[in-house]
N, C-alpha and C. Protein backbone atom coordinates (compact mmCIF):
# COMPACT_ATOMS: atom_id res chain seq x y z
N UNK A 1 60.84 -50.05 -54.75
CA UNK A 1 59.49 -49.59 -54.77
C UNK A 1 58.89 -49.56 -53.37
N UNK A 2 59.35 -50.56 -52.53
CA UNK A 2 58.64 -50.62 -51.31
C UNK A 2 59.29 -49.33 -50.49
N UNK A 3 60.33 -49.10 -50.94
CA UNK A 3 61.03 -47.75 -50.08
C UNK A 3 60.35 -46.39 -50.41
N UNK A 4 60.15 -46.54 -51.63
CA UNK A 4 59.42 -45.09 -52.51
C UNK A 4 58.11 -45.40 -51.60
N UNK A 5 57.21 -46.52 -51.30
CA UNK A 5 55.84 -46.11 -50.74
C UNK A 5 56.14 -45.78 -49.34
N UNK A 6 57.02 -46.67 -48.65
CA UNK A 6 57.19 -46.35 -47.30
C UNK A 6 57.93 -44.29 -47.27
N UNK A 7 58.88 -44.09 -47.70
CA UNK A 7 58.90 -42.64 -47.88
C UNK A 7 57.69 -41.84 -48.18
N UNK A 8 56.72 -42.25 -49.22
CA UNK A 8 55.70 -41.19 -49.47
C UNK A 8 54.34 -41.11 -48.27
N UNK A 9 54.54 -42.79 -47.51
CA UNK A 9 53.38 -42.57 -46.67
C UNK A 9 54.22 -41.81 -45.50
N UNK A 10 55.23 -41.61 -45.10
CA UNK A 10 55.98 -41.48 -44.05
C UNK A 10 55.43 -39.59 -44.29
N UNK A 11 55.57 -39.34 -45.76
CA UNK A 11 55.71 -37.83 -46.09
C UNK A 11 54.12 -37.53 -45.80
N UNK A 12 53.45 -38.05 -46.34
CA UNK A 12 51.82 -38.03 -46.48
C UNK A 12 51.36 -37.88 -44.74
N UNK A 13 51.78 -38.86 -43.44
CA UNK A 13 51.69 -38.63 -42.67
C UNK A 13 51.87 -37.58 -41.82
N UNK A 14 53.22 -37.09 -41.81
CA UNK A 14 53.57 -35.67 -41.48
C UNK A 14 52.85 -34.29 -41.66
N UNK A 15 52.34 -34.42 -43.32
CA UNK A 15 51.33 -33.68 -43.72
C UNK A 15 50.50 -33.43 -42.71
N UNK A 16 49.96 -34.45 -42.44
CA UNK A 16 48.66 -34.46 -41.93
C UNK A 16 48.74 -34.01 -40.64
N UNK A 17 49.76 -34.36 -39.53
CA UNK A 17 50.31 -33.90 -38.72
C UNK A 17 50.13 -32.16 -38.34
N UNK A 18 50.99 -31.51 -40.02
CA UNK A 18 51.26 -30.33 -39.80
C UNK A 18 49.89 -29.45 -39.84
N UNK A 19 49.24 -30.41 -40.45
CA UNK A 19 47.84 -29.32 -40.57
C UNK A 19 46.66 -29.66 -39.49
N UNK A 20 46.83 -30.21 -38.72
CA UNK A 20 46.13 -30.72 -37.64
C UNK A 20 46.61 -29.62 -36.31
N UNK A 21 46.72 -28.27 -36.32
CA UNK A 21 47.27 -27.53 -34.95
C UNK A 21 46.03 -27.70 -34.24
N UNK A 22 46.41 -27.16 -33.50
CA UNK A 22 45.04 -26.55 -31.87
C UNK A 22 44.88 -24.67 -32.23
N UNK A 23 43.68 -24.65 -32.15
CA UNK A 23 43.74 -23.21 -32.22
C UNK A 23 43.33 -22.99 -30.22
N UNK A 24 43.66 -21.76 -29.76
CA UNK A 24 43.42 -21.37 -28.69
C UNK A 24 42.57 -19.90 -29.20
N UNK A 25 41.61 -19.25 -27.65
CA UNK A 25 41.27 -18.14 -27.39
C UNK A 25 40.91 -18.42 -25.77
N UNK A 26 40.91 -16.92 -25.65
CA UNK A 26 41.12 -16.35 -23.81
C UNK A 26 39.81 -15.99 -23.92
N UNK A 27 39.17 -16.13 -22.74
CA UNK A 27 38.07 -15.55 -22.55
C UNK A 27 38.17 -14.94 -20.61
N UNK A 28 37.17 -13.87 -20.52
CA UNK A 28 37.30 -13.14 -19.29
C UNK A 28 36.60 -14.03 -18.14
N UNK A 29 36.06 -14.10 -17.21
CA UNK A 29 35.62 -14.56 -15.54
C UNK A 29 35.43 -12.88 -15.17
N UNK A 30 34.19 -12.82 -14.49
CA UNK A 30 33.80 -12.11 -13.48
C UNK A 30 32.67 -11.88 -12.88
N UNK A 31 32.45 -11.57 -11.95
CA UNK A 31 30.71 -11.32 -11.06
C UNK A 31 30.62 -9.99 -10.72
N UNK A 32 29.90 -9.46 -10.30
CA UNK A 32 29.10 -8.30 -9.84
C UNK A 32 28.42 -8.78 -8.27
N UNK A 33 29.14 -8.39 -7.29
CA UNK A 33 28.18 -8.70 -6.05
C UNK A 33 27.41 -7.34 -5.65
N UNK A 34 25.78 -7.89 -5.51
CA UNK A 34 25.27 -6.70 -4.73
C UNK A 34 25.32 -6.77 -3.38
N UNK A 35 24.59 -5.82 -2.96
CA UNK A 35 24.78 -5.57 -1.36
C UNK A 35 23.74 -6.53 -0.79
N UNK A 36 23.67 -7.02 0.08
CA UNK A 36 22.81 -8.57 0.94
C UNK A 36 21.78 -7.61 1.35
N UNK A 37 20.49 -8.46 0.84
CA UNK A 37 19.40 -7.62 1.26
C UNK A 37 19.04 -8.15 2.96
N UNK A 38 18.39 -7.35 3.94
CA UNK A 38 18.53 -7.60 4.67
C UNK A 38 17.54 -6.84 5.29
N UNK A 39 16.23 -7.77 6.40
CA UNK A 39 15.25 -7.14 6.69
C UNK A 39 15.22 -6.87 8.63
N UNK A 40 14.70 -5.43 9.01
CA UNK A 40 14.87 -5.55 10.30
C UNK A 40 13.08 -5.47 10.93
N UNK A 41 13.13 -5.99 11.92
CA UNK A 41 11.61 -5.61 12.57
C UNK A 41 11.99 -4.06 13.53
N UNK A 42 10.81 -2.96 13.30
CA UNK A 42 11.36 -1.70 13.53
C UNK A 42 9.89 -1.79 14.75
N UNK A 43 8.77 -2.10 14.58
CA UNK A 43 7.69 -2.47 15.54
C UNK A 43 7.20 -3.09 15.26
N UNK A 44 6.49 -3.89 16.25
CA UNK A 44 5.38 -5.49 16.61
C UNK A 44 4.57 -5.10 16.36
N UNK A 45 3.65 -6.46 15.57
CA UNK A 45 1.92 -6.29 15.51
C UNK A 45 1.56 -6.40 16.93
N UNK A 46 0.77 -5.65 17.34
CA UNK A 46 0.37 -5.58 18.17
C UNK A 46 -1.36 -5.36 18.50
N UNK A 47 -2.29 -6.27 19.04
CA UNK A 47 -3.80 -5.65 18.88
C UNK A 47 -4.46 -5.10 19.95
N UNK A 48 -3.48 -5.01 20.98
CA UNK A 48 -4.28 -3.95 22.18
C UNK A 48 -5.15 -4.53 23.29
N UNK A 49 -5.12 -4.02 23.59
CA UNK A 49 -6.36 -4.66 25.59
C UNK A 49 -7.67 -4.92 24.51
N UNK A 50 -7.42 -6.00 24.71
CA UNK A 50 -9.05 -6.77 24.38
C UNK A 50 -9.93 -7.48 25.63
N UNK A 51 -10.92 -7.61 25.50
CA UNK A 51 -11.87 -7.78 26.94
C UNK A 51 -12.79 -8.86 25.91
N UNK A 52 -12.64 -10.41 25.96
CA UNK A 52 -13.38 -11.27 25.29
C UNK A 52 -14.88 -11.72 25.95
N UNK A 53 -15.57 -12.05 25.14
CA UNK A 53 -17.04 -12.72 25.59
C UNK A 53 -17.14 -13.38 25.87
N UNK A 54 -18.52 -13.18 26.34
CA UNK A 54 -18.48 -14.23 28.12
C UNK A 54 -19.25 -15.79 26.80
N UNK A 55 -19.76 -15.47 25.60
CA UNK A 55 -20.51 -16.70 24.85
C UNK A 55 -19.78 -16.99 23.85
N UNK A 56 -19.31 -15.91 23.17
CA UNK A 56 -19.24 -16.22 21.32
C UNK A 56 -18.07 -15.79 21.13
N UNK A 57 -17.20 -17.11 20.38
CA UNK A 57 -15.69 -16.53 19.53
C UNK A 57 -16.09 -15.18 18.50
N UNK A 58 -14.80 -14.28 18.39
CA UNK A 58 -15.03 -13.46 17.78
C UNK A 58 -13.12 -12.51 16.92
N UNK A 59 -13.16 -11.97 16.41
CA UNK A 59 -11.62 -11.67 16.33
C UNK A 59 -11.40 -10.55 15.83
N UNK A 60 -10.29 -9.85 16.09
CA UNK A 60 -9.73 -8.44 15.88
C UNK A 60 -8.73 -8.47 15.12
N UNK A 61 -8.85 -7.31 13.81
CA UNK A 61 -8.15 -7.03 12.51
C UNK A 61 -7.75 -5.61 12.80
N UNK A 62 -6.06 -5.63 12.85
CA UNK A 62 -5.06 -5.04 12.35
C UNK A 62 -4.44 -4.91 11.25
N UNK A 63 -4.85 -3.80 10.32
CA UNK A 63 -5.19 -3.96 8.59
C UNK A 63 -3.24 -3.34 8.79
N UNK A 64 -2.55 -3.96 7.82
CA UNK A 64 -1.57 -3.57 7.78
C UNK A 64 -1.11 -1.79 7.01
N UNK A 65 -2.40 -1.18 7.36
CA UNK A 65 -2.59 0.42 7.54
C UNK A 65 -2.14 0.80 8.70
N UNK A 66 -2.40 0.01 9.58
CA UNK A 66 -2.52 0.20 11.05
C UNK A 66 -4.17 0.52 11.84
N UNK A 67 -5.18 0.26 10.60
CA UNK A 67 -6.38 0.14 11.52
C UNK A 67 -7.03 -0.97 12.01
N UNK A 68 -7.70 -0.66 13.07
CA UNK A 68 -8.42 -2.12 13.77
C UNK A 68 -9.55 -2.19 13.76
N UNK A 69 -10.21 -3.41 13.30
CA UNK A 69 -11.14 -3.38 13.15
C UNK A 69 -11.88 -4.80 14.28
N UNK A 70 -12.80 -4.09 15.70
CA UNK A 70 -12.58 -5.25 16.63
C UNK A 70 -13.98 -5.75 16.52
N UNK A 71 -14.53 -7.15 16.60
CA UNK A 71 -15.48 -7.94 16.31
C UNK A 71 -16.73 -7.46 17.07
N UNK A 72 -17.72 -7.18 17.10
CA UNK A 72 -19.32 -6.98 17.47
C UNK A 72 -19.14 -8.10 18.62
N UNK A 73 -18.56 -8.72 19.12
CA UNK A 73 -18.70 -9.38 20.32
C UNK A 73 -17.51 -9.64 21.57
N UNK A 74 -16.47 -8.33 20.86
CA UNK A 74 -15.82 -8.18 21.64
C UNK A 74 -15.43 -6.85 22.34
N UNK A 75 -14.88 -6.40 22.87
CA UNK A 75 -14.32 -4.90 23.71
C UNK A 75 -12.84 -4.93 23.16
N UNK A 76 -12.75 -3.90 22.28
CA UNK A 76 -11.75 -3.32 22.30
C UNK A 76 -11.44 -1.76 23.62
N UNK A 77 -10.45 -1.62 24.26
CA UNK A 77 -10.45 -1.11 25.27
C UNK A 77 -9.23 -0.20 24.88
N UNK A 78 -8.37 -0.60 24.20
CA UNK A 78 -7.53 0.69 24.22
C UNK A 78 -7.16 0.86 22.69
N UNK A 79 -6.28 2.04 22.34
CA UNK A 79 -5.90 2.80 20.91
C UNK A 79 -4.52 2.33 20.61
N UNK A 80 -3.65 1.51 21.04
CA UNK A 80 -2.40 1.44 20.90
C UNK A 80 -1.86 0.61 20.13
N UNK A 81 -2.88 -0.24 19.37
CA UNK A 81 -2.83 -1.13 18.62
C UNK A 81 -1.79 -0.94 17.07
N UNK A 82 -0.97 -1.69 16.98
CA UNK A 82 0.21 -1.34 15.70
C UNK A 82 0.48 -2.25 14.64
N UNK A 83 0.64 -1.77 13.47
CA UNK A 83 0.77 -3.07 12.74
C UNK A 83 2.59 -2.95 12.65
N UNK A 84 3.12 -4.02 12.31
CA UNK A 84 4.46 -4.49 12.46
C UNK A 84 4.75 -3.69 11.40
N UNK A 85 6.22 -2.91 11.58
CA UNK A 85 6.93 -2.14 10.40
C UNK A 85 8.07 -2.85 10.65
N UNK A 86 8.48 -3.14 8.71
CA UNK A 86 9.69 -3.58 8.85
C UNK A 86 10.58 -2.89 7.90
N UNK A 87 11.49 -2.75 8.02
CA UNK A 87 12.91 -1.97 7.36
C UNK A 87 13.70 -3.05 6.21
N UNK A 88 13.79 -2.41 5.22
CA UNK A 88 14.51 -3.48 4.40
C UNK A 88 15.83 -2.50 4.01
N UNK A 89 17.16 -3.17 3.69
CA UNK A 89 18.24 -3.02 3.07
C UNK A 89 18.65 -3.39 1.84
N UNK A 90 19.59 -2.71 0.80
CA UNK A 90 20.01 -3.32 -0.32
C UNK A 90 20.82 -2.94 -1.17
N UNK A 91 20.66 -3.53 -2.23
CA UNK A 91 21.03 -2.57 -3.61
C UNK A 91 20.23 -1.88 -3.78
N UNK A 92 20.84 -0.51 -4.11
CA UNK A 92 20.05 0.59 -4.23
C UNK A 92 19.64 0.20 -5.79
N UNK A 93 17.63 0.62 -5.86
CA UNK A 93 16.93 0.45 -7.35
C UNK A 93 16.35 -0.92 -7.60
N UNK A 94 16.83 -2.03 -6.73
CA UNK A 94 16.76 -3.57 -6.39
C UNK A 94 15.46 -3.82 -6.48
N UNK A 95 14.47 -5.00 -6.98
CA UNK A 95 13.24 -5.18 -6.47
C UNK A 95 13.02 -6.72 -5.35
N UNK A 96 12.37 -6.66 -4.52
CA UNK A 96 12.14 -7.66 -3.75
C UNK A 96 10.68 -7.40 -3.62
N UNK A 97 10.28 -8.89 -3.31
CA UNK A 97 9.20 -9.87 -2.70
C UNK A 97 9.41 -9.83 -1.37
N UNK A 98 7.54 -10.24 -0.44
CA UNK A 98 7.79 -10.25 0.89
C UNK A 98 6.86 -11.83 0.58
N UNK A 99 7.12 -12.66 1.59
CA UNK A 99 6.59 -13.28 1.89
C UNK A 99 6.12 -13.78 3.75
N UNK A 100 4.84 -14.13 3.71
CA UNK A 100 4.48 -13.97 4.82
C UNK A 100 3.97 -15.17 5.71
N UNK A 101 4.24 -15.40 7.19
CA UNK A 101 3.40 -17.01 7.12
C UNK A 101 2.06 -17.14 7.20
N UNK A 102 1.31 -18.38 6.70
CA UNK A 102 0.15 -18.58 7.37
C UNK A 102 -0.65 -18.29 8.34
N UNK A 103 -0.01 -18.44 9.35
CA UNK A 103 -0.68 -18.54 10.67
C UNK A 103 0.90 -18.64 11.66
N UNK A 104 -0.13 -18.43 12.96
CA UNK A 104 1.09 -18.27 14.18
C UNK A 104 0.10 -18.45 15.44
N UNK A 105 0.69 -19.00 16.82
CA UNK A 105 -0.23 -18.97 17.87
C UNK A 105 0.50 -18.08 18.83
N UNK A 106 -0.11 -17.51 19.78
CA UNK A 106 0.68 -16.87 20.49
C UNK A 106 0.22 -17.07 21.98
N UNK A 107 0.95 -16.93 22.90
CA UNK A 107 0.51 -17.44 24.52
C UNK A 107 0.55 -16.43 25.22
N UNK A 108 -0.27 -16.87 26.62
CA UNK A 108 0.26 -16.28 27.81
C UNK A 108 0.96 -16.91 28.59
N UNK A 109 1.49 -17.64 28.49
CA UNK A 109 2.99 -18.40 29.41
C UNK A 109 2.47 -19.31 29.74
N UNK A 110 0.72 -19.73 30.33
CA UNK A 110 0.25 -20.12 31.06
C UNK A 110 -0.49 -21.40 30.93
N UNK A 111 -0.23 -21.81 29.73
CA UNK A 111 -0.24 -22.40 28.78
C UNK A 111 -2.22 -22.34 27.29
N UNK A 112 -2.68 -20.75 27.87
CA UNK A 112 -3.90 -20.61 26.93
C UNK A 112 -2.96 -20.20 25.03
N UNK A 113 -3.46 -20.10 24.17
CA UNK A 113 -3.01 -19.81 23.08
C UNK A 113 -4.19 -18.92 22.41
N UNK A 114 -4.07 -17.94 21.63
CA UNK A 114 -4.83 -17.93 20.28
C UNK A 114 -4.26 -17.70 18.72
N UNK A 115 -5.02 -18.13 18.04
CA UNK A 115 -4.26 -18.01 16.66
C UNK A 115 -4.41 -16.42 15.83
N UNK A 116 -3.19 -16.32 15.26
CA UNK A 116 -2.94 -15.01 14.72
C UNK A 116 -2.90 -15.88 13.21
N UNK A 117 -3.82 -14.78 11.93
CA UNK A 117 -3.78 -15.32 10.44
C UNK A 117 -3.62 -14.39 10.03
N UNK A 118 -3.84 -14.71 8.45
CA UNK A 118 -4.12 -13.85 7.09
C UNK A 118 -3.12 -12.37 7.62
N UNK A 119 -2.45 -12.69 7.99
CA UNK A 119 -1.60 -11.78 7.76
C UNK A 119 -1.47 -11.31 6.35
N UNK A 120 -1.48 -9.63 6.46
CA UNK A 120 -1.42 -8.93 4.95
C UNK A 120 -0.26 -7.86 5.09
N UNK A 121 0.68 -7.57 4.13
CA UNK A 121 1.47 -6.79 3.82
C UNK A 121 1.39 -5.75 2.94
N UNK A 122 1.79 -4.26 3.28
CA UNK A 122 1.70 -3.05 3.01
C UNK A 122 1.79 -3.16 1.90
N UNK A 123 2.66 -4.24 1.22
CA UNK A 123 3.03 -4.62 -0.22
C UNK A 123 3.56 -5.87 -0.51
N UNK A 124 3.30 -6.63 -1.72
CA UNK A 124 3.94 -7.46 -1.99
C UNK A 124 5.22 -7.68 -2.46
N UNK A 125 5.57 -6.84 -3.28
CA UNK A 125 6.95 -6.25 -3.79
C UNK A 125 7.50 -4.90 -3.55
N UNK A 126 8.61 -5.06 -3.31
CA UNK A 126 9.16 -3.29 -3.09
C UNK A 126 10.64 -2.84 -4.14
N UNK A 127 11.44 -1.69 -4.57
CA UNK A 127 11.83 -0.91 -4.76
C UNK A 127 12.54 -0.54 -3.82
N UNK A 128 13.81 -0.97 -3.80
CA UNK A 128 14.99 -0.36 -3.30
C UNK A 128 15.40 1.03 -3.37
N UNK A 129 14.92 1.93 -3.53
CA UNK A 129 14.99 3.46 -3.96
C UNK A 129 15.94 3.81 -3.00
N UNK A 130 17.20 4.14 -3.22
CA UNK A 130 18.85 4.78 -2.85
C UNK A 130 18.85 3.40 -1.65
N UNK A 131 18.73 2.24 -1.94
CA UNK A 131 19.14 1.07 -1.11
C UNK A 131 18.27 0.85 0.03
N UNK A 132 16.71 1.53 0.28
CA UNK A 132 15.99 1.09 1.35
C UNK A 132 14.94 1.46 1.05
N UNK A 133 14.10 0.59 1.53
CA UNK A 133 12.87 0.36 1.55
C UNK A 133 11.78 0.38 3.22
N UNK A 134 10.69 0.11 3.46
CA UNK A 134 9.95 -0.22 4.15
C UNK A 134 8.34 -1.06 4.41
N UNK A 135 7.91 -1.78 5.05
CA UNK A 135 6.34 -2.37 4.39
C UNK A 135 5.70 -1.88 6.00
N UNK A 136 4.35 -2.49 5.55
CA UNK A 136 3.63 -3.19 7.69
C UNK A 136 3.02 -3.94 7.02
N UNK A 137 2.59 -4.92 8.13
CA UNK A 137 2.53 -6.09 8.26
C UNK A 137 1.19 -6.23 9.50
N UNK A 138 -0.02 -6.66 8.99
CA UNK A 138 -0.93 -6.56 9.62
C UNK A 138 -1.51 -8.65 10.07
N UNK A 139 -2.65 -8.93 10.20
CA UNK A 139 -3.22 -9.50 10.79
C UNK A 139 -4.59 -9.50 11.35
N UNK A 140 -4.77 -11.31 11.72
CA UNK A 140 -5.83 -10.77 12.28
C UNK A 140 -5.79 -12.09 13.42
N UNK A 141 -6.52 -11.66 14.69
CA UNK A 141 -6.51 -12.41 15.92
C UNK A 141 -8.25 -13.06 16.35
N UNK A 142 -7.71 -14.36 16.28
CA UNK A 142 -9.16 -15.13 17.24
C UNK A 142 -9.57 -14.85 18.31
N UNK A 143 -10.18 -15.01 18.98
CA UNK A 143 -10.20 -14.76 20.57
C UNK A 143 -11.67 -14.98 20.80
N UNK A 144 -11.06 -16.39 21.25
CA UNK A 144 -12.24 -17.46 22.18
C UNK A 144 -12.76 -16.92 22.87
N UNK A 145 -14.65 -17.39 23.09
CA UNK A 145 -15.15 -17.05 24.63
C UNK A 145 -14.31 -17.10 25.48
N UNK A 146 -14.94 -16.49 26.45
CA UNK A 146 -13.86 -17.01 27.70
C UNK A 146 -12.76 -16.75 27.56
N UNK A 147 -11.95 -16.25 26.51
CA UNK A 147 -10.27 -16.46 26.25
C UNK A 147 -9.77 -16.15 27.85
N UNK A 148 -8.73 -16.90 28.14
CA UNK A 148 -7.84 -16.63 29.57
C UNK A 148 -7.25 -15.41 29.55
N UNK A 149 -7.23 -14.66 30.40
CA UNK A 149 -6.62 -13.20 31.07
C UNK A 149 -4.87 -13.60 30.52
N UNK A 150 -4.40 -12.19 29.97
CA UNK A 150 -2.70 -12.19 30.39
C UNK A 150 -2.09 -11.55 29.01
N UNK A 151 -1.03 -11.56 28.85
CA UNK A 151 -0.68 -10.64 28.11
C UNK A 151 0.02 -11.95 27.28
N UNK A 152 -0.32 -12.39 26.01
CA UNK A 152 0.02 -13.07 24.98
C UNK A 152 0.81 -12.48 23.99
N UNK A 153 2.03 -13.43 23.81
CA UNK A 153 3.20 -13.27 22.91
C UNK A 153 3.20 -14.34 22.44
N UNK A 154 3.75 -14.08 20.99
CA UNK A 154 4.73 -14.87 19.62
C UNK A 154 5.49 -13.89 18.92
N UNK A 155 5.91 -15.12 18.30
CA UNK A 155 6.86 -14.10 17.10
C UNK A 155 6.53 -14.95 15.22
N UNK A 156 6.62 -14.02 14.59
CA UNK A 156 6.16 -14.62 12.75
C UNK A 156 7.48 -14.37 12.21
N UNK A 157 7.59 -15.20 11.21
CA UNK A 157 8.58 -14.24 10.51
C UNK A 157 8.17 -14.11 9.03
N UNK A 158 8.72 -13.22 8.62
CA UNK A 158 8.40 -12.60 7.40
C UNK A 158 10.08 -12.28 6.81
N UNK A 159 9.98 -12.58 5.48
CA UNK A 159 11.12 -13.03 4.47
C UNK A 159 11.05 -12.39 3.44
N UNK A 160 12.07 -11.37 2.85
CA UNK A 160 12.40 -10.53 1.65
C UNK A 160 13.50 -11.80 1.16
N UNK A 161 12.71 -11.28 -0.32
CA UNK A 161 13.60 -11.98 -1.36
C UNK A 161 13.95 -11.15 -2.50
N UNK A 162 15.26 -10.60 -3.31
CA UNK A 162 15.72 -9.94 -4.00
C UNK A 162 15.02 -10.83 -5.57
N UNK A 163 14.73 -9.92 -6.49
CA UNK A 163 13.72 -10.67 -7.64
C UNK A 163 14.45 -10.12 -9.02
């Protein structure tokens, strides 16, 4: 009798064995890369020969149209004033975001500064239409009594993001 149970659990085990498989399935892997979006500066904001007051801060707006609009207490003196164009790359049909900084100071070497803000963009989002795009990029400039003589530079940067 003890042989008959040891045989039937031995059989009973196997069973269980045989019906216990692994099932398998394949599945695919793959990506889609688009093309790297990628932004160029094509021209500088730029706000032109300004001539500041001899009393009162005052500041000049470069609407990212490209118009200027210069403060009741200052001299605007010349027309050459530009708002920054920039060039974007991509997937063609793509949408991107611009983002822009705060603020920026800019010098005359000499060690005077003034602050450049509120920078505004032609757009907030753009349309890759056949893989390129374009915005401007405007601003607006302080300029202290007194501001010091000389030709003042910086640089901003501004950042496309694919959305």
């Amino acid at each position: 009798m003890k042989t008959f149970m040891t045989a039937a659990l031995i059989a009973a085990l196997g069973s269980v064995g045989a019906a216990a498989q692994a099932a398998t399935a394949d599945a695919g892997a793959g990506a889609k890369i688009i093309a790297p979006l990628q932004i160029a500066k094509k021209t500088d904001l730029y706000f032109g020969t300004i001539a500041p007051s001899l009393t009162d801060d005052d500041s000049v707006v470069v609407g990212a149209d490209g118009s200027r609009t210069c403060g009741p207490a200052l001299t605007c003196l010349s027309a050459d004033h530009t708002a920054a164009l920039f060039a974007v790359t991509g997937e063609a049909d793509a949408v991107y975001t611009v983002s822009l900084p705060d603020s920026i100071a800019i010098s005359n070497g000499a060690g005077a500064e003034m602050k450049v803000s509120n920078f505004a963009s032609s757009k907030d989002s753009g349309t890759l239409a056949s893989g390129t795009d374009s915005f401007t990029v405007g601003g607006t400039l302080a300029v202290a009594a007194l501001q010091a003589a000389g030709r003042y530079t910086g640089t901003f940067t501004v950042a496309v993001e694919y959305q």
